[in-house]
Protein backbone atom coordinates (compact mmCIF):
# COMPACT_ATOMS: atom_id res chain seq x y z
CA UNK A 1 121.74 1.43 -24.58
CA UNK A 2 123.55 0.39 -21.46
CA UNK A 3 121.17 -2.17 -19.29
CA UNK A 4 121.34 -0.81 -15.24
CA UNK A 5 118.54 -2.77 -14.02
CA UNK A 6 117.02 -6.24 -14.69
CA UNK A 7 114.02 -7.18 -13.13
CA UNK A 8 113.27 -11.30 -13.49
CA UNK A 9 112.41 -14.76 -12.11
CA UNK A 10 114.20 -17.83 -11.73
CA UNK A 11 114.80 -17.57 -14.87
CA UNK A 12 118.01 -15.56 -14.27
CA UNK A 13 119.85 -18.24 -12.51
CA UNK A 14 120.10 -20.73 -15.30
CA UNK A 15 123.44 -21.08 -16.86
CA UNK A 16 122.87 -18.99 -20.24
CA UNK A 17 122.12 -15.98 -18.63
CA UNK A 18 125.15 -13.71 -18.16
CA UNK A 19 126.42 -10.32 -16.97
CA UNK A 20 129.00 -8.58 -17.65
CA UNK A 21 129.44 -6.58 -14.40
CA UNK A 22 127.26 -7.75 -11.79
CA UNK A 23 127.17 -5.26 -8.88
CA UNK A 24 124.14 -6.09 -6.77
CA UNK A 25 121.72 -8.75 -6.40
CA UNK A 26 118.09 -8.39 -4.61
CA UNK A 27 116.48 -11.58 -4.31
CA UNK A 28 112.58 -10.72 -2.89
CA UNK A 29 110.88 -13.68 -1.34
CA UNK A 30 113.97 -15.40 -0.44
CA UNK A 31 112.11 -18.29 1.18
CA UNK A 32 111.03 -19.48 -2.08
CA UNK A 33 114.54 -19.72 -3.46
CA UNK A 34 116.80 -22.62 -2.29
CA UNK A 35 120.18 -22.53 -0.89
CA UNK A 36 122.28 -23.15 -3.94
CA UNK A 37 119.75 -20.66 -5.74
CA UNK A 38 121.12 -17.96 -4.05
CA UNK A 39 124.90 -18.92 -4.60
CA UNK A 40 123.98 -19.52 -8.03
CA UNK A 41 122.90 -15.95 -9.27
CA UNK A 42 125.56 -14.31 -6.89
CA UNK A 43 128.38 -16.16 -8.65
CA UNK A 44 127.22 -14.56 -11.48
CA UNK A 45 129.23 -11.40 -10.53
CA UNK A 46 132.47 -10.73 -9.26
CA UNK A 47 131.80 -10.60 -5.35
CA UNK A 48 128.74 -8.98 -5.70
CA UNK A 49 126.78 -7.14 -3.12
CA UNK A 50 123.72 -9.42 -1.97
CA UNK A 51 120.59 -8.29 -0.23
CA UNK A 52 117.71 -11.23 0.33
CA UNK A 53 114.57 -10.15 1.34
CA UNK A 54 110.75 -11.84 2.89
CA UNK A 55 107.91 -10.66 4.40
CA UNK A 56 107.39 -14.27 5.70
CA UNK A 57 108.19 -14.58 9.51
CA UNK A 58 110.95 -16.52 9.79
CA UNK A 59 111.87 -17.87 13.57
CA UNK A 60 115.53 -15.94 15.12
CA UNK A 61 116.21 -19.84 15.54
CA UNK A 62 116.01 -20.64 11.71
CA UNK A 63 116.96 -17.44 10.17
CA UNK A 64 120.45 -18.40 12.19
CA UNK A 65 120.72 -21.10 10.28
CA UNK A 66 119.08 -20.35 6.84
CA UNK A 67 121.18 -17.33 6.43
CA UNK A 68 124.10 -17.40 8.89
CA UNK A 69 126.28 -16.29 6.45
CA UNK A 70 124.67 -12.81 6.45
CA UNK A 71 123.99 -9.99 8.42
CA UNK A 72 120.44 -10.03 9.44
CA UNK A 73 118.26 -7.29 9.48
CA UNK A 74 114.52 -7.28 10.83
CA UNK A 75 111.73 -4.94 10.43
CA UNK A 76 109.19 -5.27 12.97
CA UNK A 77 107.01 -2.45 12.74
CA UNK A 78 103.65 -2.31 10.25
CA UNK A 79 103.65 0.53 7.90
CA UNK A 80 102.13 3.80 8.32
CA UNK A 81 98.27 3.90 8.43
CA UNK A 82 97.81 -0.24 8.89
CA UNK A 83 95.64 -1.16 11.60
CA UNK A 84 94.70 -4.53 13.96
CA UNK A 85 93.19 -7.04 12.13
CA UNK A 86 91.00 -9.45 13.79
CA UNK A 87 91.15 -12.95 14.08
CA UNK A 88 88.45 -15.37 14.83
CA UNK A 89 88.75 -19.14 14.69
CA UNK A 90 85.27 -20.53 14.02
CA UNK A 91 83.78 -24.45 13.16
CA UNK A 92 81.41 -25.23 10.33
CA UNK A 93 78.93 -24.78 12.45
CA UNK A 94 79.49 -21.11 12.38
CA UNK A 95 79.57 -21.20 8.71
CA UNK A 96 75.89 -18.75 8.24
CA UNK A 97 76.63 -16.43 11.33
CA UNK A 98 80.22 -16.31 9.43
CA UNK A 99 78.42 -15.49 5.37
CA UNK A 100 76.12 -13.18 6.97
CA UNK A 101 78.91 -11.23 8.02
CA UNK A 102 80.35 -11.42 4.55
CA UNK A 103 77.62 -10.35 3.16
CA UNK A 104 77.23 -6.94 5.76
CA UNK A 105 80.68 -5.91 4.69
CA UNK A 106 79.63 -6.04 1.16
CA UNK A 107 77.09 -4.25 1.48
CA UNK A 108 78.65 -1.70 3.10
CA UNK A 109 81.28 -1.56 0.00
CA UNK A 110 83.94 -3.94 1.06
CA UNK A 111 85.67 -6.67 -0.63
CA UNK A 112 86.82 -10.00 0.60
CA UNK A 113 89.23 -12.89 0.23
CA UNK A 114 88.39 -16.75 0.50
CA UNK A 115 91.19 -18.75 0.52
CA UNK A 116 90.89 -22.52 -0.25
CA UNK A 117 94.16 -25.46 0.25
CA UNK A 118 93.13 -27.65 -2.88
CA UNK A 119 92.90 -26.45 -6.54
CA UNK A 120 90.79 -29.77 -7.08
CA UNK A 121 89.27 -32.64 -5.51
CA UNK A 122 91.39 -34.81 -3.73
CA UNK A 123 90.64 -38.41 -2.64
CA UNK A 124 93.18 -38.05 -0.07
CA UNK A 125 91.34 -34.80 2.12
CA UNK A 126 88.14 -36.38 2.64
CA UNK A 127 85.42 -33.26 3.89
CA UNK A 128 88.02 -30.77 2.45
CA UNK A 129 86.35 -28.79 -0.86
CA UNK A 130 88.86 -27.35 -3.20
CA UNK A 131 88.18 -23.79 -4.76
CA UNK A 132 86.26 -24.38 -7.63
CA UNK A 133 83.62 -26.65 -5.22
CA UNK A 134 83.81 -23.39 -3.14
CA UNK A 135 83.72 -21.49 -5.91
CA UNK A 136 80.38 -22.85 -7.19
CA UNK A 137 78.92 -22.63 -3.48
CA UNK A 138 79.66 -19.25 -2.88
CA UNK A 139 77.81 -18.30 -6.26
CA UNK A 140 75.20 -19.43 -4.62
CA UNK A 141 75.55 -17.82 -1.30
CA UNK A 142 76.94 -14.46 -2.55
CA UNK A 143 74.02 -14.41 -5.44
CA UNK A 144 73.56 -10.95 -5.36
CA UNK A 145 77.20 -9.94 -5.54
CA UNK A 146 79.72 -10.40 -7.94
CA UNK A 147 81.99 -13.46 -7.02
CA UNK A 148 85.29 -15.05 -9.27
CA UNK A 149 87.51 -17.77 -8.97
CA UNK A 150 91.71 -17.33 -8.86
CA UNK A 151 93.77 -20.22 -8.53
CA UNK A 152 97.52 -20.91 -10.11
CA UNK A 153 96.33 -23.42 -13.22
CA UNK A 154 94.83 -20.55 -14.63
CA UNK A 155 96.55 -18.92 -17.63
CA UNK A 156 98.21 -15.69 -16.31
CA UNK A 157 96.65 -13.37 -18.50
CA UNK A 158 93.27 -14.50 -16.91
CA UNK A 159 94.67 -14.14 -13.48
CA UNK A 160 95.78 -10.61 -14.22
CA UNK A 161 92.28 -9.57 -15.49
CA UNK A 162 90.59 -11.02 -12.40
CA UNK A 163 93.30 -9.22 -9.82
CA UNK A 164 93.05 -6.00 -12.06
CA UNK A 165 88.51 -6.35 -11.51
CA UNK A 166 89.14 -7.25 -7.85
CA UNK A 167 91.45 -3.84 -7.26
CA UNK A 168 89.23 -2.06 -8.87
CA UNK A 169 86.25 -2.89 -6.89
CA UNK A 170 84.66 -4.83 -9.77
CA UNK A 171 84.71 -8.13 -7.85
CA UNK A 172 83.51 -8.20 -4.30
CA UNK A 173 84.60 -11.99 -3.11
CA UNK A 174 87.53 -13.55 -4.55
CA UNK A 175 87.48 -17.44 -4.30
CA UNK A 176 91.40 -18.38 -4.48
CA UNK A 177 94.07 -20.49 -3.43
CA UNK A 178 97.61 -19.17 -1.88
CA UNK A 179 98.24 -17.62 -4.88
CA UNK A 180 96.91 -14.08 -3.34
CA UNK A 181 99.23 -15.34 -0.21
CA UNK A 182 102.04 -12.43 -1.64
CA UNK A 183 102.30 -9.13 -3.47
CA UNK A 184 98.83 -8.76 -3.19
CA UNK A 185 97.36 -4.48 -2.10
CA UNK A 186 94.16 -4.23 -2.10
CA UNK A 187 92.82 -1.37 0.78
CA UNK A 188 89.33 -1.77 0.28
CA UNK A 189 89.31 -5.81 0.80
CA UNK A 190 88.64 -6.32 4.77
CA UNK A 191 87.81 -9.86 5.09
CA UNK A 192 89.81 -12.78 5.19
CA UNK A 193 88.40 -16.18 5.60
CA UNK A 194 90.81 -19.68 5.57
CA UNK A 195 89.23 -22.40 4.80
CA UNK A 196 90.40 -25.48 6.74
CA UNK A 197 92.79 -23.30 7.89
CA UNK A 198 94.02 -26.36 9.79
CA UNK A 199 95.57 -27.64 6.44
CA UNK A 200 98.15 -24.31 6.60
CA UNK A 201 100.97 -23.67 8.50
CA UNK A 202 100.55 -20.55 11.21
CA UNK A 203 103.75 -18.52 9.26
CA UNK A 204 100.93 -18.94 5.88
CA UNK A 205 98.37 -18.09 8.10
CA UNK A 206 99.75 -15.07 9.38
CA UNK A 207 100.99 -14.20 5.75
CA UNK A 208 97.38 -14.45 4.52
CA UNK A 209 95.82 -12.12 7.40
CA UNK A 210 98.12 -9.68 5.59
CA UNK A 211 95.86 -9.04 2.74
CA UNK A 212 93.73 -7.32 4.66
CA UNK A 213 94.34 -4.43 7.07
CA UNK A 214 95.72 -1.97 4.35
CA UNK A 215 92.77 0.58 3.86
CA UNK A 216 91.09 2.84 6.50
CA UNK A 217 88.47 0.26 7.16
CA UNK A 218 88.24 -1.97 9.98
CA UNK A 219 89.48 -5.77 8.70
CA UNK A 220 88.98 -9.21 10.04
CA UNK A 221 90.64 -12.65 9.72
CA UNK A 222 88.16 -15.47 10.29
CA UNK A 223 89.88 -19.03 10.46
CA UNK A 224 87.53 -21.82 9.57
CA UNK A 225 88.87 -25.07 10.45
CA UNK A 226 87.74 -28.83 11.76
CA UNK A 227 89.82 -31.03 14.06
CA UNK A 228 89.65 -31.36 17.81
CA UNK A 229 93.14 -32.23 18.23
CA UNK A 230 95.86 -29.92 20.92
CA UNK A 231 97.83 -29.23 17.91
CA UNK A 232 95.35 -27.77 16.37
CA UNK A 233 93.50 -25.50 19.13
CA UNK A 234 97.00 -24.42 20.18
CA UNK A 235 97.59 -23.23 16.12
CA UNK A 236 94.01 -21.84 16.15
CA UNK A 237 94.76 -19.78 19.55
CA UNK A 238 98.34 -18.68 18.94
CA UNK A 239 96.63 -16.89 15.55
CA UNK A 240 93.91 -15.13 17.68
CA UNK A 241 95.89 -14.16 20.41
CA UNK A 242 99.31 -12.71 18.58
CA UNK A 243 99.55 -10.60 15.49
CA UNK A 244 103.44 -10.54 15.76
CA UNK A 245 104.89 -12.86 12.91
CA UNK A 246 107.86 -13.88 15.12
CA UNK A 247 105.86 -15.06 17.85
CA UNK A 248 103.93 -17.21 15.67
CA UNK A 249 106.80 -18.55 13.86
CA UNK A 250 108.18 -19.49 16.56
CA UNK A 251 105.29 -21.17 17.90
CA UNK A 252 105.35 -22.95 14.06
CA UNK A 253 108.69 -24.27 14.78
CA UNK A 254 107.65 -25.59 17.82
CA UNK A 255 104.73 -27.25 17.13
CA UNK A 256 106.09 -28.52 13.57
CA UNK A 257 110.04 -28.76 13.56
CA UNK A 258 112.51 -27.38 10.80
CA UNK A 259 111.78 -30.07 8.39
CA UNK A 260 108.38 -29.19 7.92
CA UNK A 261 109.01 -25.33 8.84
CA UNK A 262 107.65 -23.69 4.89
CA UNK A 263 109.26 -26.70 3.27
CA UNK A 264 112.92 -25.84 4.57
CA UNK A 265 113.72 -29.89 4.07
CA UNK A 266 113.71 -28.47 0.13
CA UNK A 267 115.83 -25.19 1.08
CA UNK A 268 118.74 -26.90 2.27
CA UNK A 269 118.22 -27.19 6.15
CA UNK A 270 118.58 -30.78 7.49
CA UNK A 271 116.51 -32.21 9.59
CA UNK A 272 119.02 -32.31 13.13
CA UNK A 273 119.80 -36.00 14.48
CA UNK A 274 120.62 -34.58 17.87
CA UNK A 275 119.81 -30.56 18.16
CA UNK A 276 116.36 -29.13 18.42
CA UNK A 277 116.32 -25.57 16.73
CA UNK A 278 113.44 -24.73 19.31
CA UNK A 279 115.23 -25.93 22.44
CA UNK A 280 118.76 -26.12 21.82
CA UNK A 281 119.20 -22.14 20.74
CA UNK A 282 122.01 -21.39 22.98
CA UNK A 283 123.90 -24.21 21.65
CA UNK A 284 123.21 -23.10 18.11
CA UNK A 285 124.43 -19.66 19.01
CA UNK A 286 127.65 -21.11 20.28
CA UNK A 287 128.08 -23.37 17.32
CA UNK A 288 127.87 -20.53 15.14
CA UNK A 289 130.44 -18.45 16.50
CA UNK A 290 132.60 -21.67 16.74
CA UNK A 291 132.43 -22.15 12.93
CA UNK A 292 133.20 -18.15 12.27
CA UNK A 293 135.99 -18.79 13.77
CA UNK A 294 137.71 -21.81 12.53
CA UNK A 295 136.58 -20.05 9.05
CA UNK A 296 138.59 -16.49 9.73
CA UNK A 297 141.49 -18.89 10.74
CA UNK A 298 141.19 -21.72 8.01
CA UNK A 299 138.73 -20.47 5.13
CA UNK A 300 139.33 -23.45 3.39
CA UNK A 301 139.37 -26.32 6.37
CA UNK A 302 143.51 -27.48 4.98
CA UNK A 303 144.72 -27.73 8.36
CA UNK A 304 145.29 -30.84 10.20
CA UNK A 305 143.05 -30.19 13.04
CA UNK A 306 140.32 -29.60 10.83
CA UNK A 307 140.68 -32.27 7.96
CA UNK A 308 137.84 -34.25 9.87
CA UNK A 309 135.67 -31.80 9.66
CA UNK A 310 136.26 -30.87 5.70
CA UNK A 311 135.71 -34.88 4.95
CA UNK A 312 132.34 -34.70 6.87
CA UNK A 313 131.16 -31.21 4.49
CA UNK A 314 132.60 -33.06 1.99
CA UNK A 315 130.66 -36.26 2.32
CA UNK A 316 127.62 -34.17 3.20
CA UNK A 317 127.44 -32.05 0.36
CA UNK A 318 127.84 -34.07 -2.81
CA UNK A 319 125.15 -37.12 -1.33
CA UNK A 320 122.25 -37.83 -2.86
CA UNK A 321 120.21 -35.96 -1.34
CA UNK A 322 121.72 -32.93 -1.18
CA UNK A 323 122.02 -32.23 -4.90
CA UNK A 324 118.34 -33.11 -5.09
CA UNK A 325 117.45 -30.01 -2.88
């Protein structure tokens, strides 16, 4: 039987696995796959054709430099049928108003998500509950609906069974971390709610939201967080005001630079000494096209003129730190 199409994880990177005539790779979720990942499993084949593909925002600014060796395509339409969610940012004082809401879309047959940043405890988040405290609160709260717990130390076959309940309509408030942030359809759900959603960044944020909004039904993002700082109120506003994923990574950017951008200081992305991907995107743009150029003329950096530059990519490339990434 001749094998067409493999379907896998990281797992198909690692050095035993082989093809024999690799024709195409499709990496999904390419934010969660490093630099060298992606050169990695395209090696693998003889020139193959490569297609990468996120439904995380990523700013124009950092896509430029994340994957300027590719042509760039951006979808920036929702799907057919998918409708405004939305948002409300909310303090713990709101917390009842907020559960009594819950509580009327449940009624009324819906579903909902609460999302939680901490599997357990930690003595490091003072006033932050992880998801099994919430968990156990919500039992209480929710008492006369059905309410489960998801979170990424679980075994997978439990998480399937609870995701399978939850789709079909089984569950009606799923207490979870991230791990619902992707890959998650579930039209009947209409509520969101973020827990300290000052603890996420606004690309997350916005990724989360996206659980919701896929049925017929009206859905609604409600951002509980605590913190008085301008940071914070400017996150908090950005995500009510803006439902556009490239405004708001942009904003992210902004407000949190490129090494802190979705963990890009693991994807390969330096953090810049002297440009600021934010400010300085002209000068990116420029230094772009400069570098496609030398490239078309001197692929491999031999001449004289550009020797310094080879020792630099040299030196840069086989420190400590980069083979870490």
């Amino acid at each position: 039987m001749k094998l067409i199409l493999l379907f896998g994880t990281h797992a198909l990177i690692e050095e035993n696995v082989e093809f024999k005539n690799l024709g195409l790779v499709i990496t999904d979720e390419q934010h969660r796959f490093g630099v060298r990942q992606r050169g990695l499993l395209s090696s693998k084949g003889a020139r193959p054709d490569v297609l990468v593909m996120t439904a995380t925002p990523i700013p124009r600014t950092l896509a430029m430099i994340l994957y300027g060796d590719l042509d760039i395509s951006i979808i920036d339409e929702l799907p057919p049928g998918r409708q405004k969610i939305d948002t409300y940012a909310v303090r713990r004082n709101l917390e009842e108003r907020v559960n009594n809401f819950i509580i009327k879309e449940m009624r009324s047959g819906r579903q909902a998500y609460i999302v939680c940043p901490l599997v357990e405890e930690s003595e490091n988040m003072d006033g932050i509950k992880s998801v099994t405290e919430q968990f156990e609160y919500y039992k209480e709260v929710f008492k006369d609906f059905n309410v489960a717990i998801l979170h990424g130390k679980m075994k997978p076959k439990e998480k399937d069974e609870i995701m399978t309940s939850f789709k079909a309509g089984e569950i009606n408030a799923l207490i979870s971390t991230t791990v619902i942030e992707v890959g998650v359809d579930v039209p009947n759900a209409t509520i969101m709610v973020i827990e300290n959603a000052e603890r996420f960044g606004l690309a997350q944020l916005h990724q989360l939201r996206g659980r919701v909004g896929r049925g017929q039904f009206k859905s609604y993002c409600i951002l509980k967080y605590e913190g008085n700082s301008d940071i914070i109120r400017q996150r908090m506003e950005i995500m009510q005001k803006s439902s556009d994923g490239f405004v708001i990574s942009e904003k992210d950017l902004e407000l949190r630079g490129p090494g802190e951008f979705f963990g890009t200081r693991q994807h390969g992305v330096p953090e810049f000494k002297v440009a600021n991907l934010f400010t300085d995107i002209e000068i990116m743009k420029k230094a772009i096209e400069a570098s496609k150029q030398i490239l078309e003329n001197d692929n491999s950096l031999f001449k004289e003129e550009n020797l310094p530059l080879k020792q630099k990519i040299d030196k840069l490339f086989s420190s400590k730190e980069f083979n870490t990434i």
